[in-house]
PDB file of N, CA and C in Angstrom:
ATOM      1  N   UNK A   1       7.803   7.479   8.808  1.00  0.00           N
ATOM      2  CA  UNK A   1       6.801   8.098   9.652  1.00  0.00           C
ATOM      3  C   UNK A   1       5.914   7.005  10.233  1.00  0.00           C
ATOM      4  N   UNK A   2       5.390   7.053  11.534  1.00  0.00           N
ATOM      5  CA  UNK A   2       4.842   6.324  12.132  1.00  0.00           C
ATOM      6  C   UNK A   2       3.576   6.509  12.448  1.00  0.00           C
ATOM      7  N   UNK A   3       2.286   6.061  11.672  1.00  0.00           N
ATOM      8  CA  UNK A   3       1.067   6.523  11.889  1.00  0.00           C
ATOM      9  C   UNK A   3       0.288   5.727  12.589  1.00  0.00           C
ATOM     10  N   UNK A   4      -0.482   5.792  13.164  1.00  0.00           N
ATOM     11  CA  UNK A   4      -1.735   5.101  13.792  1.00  0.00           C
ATOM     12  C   UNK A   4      -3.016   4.810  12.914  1.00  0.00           C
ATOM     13  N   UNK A   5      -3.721   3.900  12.397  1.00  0.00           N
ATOM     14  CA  UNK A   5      -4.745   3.782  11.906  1.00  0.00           C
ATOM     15  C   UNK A   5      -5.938   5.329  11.611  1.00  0.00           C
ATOM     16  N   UNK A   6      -6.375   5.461  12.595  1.00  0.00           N
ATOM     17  CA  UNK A   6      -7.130   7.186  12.679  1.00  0.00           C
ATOM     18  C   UNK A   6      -6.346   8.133  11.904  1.00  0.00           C
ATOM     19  N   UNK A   7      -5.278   8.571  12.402  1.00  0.00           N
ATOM     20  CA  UNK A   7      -4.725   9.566  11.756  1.00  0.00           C
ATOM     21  C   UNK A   7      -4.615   9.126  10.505  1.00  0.00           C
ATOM     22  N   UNK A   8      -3.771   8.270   9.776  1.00  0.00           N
ATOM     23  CA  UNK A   8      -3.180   7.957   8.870  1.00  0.00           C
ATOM     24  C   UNK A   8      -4.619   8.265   7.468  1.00  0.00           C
ATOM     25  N   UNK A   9      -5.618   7.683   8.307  1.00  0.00           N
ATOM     26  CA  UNK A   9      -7.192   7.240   7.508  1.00  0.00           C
ATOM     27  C   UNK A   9      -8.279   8.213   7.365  1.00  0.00           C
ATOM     28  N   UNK A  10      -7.914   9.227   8.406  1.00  0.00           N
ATOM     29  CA  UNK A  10      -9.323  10.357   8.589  1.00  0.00           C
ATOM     30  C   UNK A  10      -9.062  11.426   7.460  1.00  0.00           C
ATOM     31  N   UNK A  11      -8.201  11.253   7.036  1.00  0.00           N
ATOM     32  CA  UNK A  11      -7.720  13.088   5.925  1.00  0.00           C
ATOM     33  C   UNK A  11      -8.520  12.139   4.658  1.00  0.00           C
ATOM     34  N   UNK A  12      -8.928  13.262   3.920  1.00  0.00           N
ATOM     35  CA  UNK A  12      -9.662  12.634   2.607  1.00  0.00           C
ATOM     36  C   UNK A  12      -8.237  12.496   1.790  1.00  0.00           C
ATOM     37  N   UNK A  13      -9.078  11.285   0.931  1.00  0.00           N
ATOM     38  CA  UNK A  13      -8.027  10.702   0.105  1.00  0.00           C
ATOM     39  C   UNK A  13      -6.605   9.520   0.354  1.00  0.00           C
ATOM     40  N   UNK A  14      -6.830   9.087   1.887  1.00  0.00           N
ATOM     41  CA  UNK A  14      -5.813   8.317   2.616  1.00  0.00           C
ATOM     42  C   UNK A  14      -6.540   7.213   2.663  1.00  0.00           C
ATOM     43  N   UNK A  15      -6.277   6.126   2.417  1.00  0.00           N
ATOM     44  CA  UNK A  15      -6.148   4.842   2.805  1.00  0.00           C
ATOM     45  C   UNK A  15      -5.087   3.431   3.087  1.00  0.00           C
ATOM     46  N   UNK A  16      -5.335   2.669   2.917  1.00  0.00           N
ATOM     47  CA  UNK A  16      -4.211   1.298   2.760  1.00  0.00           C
ATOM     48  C   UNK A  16      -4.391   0.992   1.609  1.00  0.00           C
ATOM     49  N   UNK A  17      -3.083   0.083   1.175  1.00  0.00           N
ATOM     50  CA  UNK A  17      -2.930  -0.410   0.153  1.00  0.00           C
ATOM     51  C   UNK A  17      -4.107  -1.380  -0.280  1.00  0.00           C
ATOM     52  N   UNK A  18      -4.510  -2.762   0.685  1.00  0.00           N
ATOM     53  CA  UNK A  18      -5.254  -3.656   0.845  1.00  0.00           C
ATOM     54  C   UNK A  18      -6.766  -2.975   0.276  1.00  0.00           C
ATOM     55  N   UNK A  19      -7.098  -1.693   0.482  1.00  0.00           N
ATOM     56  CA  UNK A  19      -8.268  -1.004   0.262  1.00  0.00           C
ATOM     57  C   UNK A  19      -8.601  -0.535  -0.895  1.00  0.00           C
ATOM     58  N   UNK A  20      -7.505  -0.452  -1.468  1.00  0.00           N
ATOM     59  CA  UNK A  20      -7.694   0.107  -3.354  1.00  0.00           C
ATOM     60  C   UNK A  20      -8.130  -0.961  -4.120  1.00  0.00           C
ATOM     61  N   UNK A  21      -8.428  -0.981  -4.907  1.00  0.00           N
ATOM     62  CA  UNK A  21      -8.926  -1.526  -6.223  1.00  0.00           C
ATOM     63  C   UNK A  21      -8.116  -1.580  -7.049  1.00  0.00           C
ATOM     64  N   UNK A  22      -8.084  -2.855  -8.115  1.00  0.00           N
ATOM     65  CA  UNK A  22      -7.314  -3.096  -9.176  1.00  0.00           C
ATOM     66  C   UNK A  22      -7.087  -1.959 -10.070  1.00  0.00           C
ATOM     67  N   UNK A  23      -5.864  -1.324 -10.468  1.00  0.00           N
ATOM     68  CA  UNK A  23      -5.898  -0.031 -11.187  1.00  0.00           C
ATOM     69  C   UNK A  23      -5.754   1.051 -10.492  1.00  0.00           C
ATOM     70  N   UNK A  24      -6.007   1.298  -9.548  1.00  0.00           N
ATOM     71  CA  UNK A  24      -5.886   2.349  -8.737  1.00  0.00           C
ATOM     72  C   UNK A  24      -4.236   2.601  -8.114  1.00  0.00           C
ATOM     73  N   UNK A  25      -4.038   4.280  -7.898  1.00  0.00           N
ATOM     74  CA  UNK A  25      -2.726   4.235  -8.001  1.00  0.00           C
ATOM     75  C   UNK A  25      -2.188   5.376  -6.474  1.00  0.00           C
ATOM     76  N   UNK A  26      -1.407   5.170  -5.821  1.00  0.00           N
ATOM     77  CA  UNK A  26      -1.069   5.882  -4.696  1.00  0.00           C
ATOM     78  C   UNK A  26       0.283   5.944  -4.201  1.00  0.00           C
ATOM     79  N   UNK A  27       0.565   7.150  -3.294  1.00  0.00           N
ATOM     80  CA  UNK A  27       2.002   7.564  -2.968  1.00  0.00           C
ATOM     81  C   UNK A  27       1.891   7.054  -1.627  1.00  0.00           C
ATOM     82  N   UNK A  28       3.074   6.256  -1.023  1.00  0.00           N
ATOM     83  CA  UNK A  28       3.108   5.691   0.245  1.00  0.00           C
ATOM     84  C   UNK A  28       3.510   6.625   1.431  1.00  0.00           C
ATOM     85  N   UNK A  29       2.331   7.195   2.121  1.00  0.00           N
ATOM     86  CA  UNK A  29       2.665   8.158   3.033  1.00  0.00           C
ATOM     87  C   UNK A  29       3.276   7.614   4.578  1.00  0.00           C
ATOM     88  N   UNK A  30       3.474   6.154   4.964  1.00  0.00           N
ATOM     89  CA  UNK A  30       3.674   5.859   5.840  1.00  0.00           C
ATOM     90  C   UNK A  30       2.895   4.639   6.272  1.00  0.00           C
ATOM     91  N   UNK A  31       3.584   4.005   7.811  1.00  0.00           N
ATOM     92  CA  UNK A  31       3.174   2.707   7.873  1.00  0.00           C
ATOM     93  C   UNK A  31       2.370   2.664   8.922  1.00  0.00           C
ATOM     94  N   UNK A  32       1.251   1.809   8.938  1.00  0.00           N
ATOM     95  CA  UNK A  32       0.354   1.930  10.446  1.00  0.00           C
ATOM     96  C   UNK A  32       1.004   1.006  11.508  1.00  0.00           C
ATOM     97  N   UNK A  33       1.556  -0.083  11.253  1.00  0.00           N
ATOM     98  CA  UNK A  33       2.650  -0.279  12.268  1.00  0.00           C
ATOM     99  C   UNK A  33       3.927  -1.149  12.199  1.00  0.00           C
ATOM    100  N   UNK A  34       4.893  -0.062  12.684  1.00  0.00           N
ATOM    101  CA  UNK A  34       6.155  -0.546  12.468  1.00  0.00           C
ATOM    102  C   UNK A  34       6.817  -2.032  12.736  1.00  0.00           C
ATOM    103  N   UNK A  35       6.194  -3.020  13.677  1.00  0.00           N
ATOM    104  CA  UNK A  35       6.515  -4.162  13.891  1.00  0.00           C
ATOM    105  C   UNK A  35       6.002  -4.965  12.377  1.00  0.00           C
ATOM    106  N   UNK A  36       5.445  -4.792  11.515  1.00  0.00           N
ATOM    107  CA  UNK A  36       4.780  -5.862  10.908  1.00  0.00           C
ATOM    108  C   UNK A  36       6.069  -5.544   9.129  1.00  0.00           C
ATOM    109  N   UNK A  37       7.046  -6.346   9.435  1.00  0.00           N
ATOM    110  CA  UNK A  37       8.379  -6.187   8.629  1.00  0.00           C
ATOM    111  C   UNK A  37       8.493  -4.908   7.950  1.00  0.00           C
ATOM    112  N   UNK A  38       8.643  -4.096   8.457  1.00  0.00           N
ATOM    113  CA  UNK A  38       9.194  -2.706   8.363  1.00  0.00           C
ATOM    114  C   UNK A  38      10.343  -2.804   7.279  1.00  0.00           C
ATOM    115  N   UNK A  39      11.690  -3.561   7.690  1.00  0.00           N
ATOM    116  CA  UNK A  39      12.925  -4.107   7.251  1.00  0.00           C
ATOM    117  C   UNK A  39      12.644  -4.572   5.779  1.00  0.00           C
ATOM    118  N   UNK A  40      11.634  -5.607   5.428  1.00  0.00           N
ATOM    119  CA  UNK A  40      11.536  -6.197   4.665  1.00  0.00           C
ATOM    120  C   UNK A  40      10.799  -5.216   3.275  1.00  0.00           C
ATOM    121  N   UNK A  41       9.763  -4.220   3.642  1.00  0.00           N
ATOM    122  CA  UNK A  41       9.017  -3.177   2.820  1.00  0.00           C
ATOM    123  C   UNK A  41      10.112  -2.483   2.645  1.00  0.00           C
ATOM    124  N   UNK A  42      10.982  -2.292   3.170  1.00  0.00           N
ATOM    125  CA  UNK A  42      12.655  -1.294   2.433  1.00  0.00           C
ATOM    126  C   UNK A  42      13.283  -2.037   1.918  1.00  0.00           C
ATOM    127  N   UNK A  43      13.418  -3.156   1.591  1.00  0.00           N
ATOM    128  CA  UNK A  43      14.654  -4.050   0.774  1.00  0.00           C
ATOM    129  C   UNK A  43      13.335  -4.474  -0.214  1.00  0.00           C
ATOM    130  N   UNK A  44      12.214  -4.333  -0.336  1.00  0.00           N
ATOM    131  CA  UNK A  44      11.566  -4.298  -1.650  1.00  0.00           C
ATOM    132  C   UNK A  44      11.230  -3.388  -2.092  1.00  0.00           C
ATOM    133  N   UNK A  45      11.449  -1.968  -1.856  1.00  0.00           N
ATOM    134  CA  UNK A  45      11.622  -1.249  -2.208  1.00  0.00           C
ATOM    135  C   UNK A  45      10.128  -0.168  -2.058  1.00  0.00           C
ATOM    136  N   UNK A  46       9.494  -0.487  -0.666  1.00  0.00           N
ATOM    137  CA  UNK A  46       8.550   0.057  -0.250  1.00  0.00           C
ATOM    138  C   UNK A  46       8.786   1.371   0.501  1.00  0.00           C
ATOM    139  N   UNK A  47       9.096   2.590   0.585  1.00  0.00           N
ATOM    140  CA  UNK A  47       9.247   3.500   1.185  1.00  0.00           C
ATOM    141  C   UNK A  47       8.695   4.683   1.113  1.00  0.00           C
ATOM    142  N   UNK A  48       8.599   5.616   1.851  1.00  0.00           N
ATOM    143  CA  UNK A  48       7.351   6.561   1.761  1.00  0.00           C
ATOM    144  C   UNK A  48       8.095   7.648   0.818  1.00  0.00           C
ATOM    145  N   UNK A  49       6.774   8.389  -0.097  1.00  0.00           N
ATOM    146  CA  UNK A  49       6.792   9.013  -1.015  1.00  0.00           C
ATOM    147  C   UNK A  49       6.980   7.637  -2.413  1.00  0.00           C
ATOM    148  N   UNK A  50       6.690   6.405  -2.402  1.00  0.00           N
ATOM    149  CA  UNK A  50       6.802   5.549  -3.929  1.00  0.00           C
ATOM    150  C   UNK A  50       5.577   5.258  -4.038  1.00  0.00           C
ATOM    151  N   UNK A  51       5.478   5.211  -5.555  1.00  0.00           N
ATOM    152  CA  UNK A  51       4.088   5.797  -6.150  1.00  0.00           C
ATOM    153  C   UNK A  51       3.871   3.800  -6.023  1.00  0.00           C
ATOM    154  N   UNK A  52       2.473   3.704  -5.927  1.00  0.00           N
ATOM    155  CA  UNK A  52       2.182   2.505  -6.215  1.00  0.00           C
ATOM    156  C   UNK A  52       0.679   2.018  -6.655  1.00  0.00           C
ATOM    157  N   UNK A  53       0.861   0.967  -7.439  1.00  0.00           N
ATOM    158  CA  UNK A  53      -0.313   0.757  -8.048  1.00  0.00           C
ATOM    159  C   UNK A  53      -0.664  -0.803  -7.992  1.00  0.00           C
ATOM    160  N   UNK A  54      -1.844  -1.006  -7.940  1.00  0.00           N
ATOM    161  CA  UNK A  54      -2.825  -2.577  -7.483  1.00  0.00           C
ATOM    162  C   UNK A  54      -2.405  -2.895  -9.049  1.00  0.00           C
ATOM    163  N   UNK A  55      -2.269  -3.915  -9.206  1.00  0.00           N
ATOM    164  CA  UNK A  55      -2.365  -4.809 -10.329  1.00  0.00           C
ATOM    165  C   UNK A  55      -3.615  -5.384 -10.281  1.00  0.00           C
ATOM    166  N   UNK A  56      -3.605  -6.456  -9.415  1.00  0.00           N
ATOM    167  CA  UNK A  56      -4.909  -7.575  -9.441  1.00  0.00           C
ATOM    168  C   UNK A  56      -4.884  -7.569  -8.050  1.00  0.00           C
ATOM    169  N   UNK A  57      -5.856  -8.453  -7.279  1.00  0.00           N
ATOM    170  CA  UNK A  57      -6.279  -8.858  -6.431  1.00  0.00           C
ATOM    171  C   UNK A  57      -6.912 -10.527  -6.371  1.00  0.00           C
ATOM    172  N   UNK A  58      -6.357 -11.284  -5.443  1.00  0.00           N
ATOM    173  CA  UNK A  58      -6.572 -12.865  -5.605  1.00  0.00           C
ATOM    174  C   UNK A  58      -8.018 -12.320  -4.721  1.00  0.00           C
ATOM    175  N   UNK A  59      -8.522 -13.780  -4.994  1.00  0.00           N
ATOM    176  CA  UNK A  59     -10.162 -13.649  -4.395  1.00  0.00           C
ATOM    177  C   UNK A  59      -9.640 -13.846  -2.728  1.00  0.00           C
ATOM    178  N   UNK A  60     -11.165 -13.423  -2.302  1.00  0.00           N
ATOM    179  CA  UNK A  60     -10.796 -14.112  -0.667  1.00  0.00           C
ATOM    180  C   UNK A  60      -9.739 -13.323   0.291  1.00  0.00           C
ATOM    181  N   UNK A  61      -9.459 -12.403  -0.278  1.00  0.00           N
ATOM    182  CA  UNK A  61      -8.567 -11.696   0.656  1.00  0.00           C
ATOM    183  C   UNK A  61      -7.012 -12.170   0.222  1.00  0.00           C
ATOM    184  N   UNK A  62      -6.594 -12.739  -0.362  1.00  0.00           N
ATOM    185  CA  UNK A  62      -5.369 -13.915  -0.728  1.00  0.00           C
ATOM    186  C   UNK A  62      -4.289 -12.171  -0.888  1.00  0.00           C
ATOM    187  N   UNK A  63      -3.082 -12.688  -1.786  1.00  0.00           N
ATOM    188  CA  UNK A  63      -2.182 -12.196  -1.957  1.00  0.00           C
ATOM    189  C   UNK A  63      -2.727 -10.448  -2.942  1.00  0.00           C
ATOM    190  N   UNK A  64      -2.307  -9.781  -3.126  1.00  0.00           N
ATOM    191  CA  UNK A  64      -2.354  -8.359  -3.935  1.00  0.00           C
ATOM    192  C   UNK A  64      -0.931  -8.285  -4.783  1.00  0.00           C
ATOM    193  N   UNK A  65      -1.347  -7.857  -5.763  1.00  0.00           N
ATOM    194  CA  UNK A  65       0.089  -7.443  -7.019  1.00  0.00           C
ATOM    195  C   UNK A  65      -0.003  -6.360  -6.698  1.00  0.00           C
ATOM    196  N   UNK A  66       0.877  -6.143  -6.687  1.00  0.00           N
ATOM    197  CA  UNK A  66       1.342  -4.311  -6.547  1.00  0.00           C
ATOM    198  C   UNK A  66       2.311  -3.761  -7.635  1.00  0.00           C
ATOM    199  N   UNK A  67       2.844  -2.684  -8.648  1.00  0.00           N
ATOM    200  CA  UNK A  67       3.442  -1.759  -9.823  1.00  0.00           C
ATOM    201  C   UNK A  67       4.378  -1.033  -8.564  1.00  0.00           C
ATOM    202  N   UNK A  68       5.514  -1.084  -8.460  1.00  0.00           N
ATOM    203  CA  UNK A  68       6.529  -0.534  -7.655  1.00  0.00           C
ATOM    204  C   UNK A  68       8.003  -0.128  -8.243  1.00  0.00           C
ATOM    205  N   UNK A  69       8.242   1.182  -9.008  1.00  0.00           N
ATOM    206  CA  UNK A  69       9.432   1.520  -9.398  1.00  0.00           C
ATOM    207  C   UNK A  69       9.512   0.579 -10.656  1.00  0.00           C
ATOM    208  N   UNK A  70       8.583  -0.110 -10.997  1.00  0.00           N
ATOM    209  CA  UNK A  70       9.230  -0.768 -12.681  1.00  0.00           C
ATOM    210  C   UNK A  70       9.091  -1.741 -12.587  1.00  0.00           C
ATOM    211  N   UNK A  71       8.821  -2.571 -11.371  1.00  0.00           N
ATOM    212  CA  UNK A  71       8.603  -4.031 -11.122  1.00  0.00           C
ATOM    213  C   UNK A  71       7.437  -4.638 -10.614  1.00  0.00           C
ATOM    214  N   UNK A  72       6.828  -5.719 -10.372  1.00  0.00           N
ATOM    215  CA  UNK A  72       5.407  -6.427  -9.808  1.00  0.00           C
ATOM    216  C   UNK A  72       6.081  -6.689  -8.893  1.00  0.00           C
ATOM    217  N   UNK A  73       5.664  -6.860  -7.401  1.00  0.00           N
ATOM    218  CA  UNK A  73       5.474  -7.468  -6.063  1.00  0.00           C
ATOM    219  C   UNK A  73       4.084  -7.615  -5.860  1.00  0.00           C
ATOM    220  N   UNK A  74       4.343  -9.278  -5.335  1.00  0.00           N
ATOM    221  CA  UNK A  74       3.088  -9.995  -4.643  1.00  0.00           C
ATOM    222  C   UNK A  74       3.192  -9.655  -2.976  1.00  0.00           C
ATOM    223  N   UNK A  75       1.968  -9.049  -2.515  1.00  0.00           N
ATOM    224  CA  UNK A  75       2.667  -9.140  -0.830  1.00  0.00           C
ATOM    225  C   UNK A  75       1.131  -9.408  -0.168  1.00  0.00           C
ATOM    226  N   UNK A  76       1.190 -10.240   0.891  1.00  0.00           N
ATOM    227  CA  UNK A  76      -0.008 -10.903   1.758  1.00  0.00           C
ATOM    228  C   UNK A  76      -1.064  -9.414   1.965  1.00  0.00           C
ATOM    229  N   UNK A  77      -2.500  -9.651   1.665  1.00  0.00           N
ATOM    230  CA  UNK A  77      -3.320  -8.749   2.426  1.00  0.00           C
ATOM    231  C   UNK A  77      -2.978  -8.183   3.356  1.00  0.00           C
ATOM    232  N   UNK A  78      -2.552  -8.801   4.659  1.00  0.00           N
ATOM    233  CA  UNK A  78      -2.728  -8.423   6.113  1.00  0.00           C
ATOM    234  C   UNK A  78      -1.616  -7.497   6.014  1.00  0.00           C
ATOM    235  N   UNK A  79       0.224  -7.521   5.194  1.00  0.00           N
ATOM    236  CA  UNK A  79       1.010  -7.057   5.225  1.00  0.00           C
ATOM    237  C   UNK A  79       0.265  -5.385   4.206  1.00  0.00           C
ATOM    238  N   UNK A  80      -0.170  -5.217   3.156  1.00  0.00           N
ATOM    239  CA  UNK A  80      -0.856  -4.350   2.091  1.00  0.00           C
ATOM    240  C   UNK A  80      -1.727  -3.563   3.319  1.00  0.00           C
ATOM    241  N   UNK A  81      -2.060  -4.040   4.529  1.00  0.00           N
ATOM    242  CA  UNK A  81      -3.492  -3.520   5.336  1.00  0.00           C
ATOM    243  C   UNK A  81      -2.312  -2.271   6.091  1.00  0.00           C
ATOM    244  N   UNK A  82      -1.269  -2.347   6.496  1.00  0.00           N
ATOM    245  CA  UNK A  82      -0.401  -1.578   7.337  1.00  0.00           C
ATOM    246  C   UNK A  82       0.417  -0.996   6.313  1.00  0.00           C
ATOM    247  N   UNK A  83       0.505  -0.694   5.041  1.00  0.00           N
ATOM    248  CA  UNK A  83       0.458   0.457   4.041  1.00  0.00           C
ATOM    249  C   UNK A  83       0.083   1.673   3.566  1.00  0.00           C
ATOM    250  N   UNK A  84       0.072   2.871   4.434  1.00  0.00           N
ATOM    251  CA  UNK A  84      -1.074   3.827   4.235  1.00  0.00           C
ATOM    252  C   UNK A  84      -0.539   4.627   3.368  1.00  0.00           C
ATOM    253  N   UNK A  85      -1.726   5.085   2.245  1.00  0.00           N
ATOM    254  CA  UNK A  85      -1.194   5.661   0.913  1.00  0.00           C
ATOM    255  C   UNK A  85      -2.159   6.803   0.686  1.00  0.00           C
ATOM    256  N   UNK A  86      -1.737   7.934   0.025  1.00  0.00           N
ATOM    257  CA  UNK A  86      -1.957   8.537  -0.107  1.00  0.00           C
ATOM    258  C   UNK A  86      -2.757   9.153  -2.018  1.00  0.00           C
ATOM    259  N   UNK A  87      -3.603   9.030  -2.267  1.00  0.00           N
ATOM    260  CA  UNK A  87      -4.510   8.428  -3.412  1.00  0.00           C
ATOM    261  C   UNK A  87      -4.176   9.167  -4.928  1.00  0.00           C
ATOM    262  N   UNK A  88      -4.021   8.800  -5.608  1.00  0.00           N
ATOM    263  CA  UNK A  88      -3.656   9.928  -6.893  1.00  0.00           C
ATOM    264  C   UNK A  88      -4.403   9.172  -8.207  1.00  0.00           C
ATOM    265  N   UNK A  89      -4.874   8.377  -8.307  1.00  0.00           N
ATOM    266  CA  UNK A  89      -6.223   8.650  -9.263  1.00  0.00           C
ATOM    267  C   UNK A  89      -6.501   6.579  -9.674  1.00  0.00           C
ATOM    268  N   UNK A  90      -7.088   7.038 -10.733  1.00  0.00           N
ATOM    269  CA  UNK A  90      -7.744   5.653 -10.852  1.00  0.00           C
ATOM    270  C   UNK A  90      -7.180   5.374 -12.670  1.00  0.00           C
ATOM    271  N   UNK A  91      -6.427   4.166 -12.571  1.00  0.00           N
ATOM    272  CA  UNK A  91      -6.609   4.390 -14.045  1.00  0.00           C
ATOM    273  C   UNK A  91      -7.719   3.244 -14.952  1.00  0.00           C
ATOM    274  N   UNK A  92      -7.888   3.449 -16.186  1.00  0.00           N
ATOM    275  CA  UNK A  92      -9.073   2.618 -16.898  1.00  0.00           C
ATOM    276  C   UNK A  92      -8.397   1.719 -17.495  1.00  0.00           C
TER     277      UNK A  92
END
């Protein structure tokens, strides 16, 4: 599915990946835009409806860990910013 920033962001409970907090956990409802390796978020196994969760966060905006199907992926901020997810809770 192909969302636009607004849409993707205005329904409560939607954001980007880049926007969550360490611990926090969400279902991938779609991408805000398809040019920014589309290809590459499906051969790691990024696709809409997979539950995902922040590990850590490097300072400064740097890289994000992400919990994906059983495994850690590191993926750049700017790539995490065109992730729009859909929110399912916070864990402690």
């Amino acid at each position: 599915m192909r969302l636009n920033r607004n849409s993707a962001l205005n329904g409560v409970g939607f954001c980007t990946v880049s926007d969550l907090s360490p611990g926090c956990e969400g279902v991938i409802s779609g991408f805000l835009n398809r040019d920014v390796a589309l290809r590459r978020f499906r051969e790691m196994g990024l696709v809409e409806g997979t539950g995902v969760r922040v590990v850590r966060k490097a300072p400064f905006r740097g890289a994000i860990e992400i919990a994906v199907r059983g495994a850690r992926l590191s993926i750049r901020n700017e790539a995490a910013s065109q992730i729009a997810v859909r929110l399912v809770g916070e864990l402690e």
